[in-house]
Protein backbone atom coordinates (compact mmCIF):
# COMPACT_ATOMS: atom_id res chain seq x y z
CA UNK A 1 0.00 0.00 0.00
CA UNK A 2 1.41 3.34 -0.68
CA UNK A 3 1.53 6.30 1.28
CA UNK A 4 1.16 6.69 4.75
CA UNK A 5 -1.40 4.36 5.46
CA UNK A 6 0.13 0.99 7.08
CA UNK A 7 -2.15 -1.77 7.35
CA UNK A 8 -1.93 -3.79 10.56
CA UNK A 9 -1.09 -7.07 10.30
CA UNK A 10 -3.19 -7.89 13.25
CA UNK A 11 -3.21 -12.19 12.58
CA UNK A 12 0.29 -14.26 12.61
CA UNK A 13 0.72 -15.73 8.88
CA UNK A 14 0.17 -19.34 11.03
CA UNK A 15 -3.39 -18.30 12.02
CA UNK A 16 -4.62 -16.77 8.65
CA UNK A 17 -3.44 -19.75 6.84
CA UNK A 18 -5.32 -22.23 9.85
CA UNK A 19 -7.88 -20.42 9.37
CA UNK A 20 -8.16 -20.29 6.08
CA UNK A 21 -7.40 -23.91 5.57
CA UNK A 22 -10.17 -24.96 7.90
CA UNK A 23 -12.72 -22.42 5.88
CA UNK A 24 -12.03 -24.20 2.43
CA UNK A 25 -11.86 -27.75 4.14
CA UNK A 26 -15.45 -27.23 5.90
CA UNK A 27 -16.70 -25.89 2.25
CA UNK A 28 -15.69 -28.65 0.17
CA UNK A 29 -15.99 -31.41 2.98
CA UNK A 30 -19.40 -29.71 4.84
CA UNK A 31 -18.71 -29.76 8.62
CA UNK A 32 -19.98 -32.84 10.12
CA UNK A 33 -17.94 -35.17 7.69
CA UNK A 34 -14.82 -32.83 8.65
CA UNK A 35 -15.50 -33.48 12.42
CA UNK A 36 -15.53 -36.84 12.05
CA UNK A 37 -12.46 -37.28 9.97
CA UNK A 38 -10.54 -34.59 12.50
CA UNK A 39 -11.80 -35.95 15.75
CA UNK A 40 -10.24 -32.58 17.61
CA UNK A 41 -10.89 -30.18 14.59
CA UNK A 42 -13.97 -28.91 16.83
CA UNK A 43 -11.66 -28.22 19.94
CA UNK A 44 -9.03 -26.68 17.83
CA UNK A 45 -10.85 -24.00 15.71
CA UNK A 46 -13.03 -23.04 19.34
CA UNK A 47 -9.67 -22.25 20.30
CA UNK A 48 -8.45 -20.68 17.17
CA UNK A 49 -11.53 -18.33 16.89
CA UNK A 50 -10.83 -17.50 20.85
CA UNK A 51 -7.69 -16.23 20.23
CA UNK A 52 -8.54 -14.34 17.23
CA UNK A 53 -11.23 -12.49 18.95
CA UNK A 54 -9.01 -11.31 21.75
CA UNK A 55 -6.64 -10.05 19.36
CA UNK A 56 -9.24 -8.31 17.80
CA UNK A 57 -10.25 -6.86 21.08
CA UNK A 58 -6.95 -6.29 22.21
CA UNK A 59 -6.45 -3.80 19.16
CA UNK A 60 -7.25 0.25 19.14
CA UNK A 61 -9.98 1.07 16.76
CA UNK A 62 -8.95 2.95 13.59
CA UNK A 63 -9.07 6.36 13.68
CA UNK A 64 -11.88 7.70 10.92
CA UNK A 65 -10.80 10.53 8.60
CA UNK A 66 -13.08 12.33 6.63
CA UNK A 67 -13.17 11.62 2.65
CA UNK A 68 -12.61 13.82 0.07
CA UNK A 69 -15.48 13.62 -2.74
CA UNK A 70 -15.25 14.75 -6.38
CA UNK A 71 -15.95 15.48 -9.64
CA UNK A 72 -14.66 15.77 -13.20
CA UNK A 73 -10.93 14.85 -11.99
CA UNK A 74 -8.58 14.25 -15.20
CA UNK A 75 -6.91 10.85 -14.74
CA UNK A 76 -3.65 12.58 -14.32
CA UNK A 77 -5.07 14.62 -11.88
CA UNK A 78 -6.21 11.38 -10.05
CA UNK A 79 -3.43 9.50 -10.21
CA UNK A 80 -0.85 12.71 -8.76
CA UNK A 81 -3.72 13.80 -6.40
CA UNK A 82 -4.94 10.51 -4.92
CA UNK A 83 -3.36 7.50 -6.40
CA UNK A 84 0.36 7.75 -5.90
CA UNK A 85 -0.42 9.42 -1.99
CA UNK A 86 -2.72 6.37 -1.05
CA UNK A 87 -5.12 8.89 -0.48
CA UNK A 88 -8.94 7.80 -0.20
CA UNK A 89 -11.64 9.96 -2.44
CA UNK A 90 -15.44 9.29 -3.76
CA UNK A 91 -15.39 9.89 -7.22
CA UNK A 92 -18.99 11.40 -7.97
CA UNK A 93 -20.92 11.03 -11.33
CA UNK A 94 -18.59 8.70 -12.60
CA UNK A 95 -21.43 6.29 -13.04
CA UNK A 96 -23.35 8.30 -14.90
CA UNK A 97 -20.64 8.68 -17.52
CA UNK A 98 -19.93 4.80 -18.02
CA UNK A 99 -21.45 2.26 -20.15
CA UNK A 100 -23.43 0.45 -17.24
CA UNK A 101 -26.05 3.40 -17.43
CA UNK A 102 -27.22 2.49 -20.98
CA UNK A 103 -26.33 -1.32 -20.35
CA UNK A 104 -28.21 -1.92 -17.28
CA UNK A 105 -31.62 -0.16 -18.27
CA UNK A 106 -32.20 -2.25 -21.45
């Protein structure tokens, strides 16, 4: 991410990937077959789930900062402005000006 903004890496790379293991396993296995293949999966994501939550917890709330929004901005003028900073904006009325007007009203 450029620019000041720093996400925080809140989760150890051990837990997202757990975790995200566990989430495609229960999908393609459904979560009663998974249980009883992994007798102690139940105990182990409990625990998993625990300690995510009090991490979460544990963590200051970000800070909100108002947003900039507007309107017939040059895409050099975006990129300079808003891109290259990291800089969050609402881009009004550019909608309006793209093909999904005319395509989604046929």
């Amino acid at each position: 991410m450029r620019g000041n903004v720093k996400p925080k890496k809140c989760f150890p790379w051990r837990e997202r990937v757990r975790y995200g293991f566990d989430q495609v396993a229960q999908h393609l296995l459904g979560t009663d077959r998974l249980n009883r293949w992994v007798k102690s999966r139940e105990v182990r994501r409990r625990q998993l789930l625990e300690r995510m939550y009090a991490r979460l917890q544990s963590e200051e709330p970000l800070a909100r900062r108002p947003v900039e929004r507007v309107k017939n901005l040059s895409l050099a003028e975006f990129r300079s402005r808003y891109q290259k900073p990291g800089i969050p904006m609402v881009l009004e009325g550019a909608a309006l000006a793209s093909h999904s007007k005319t395509y989604y009203t046929r």
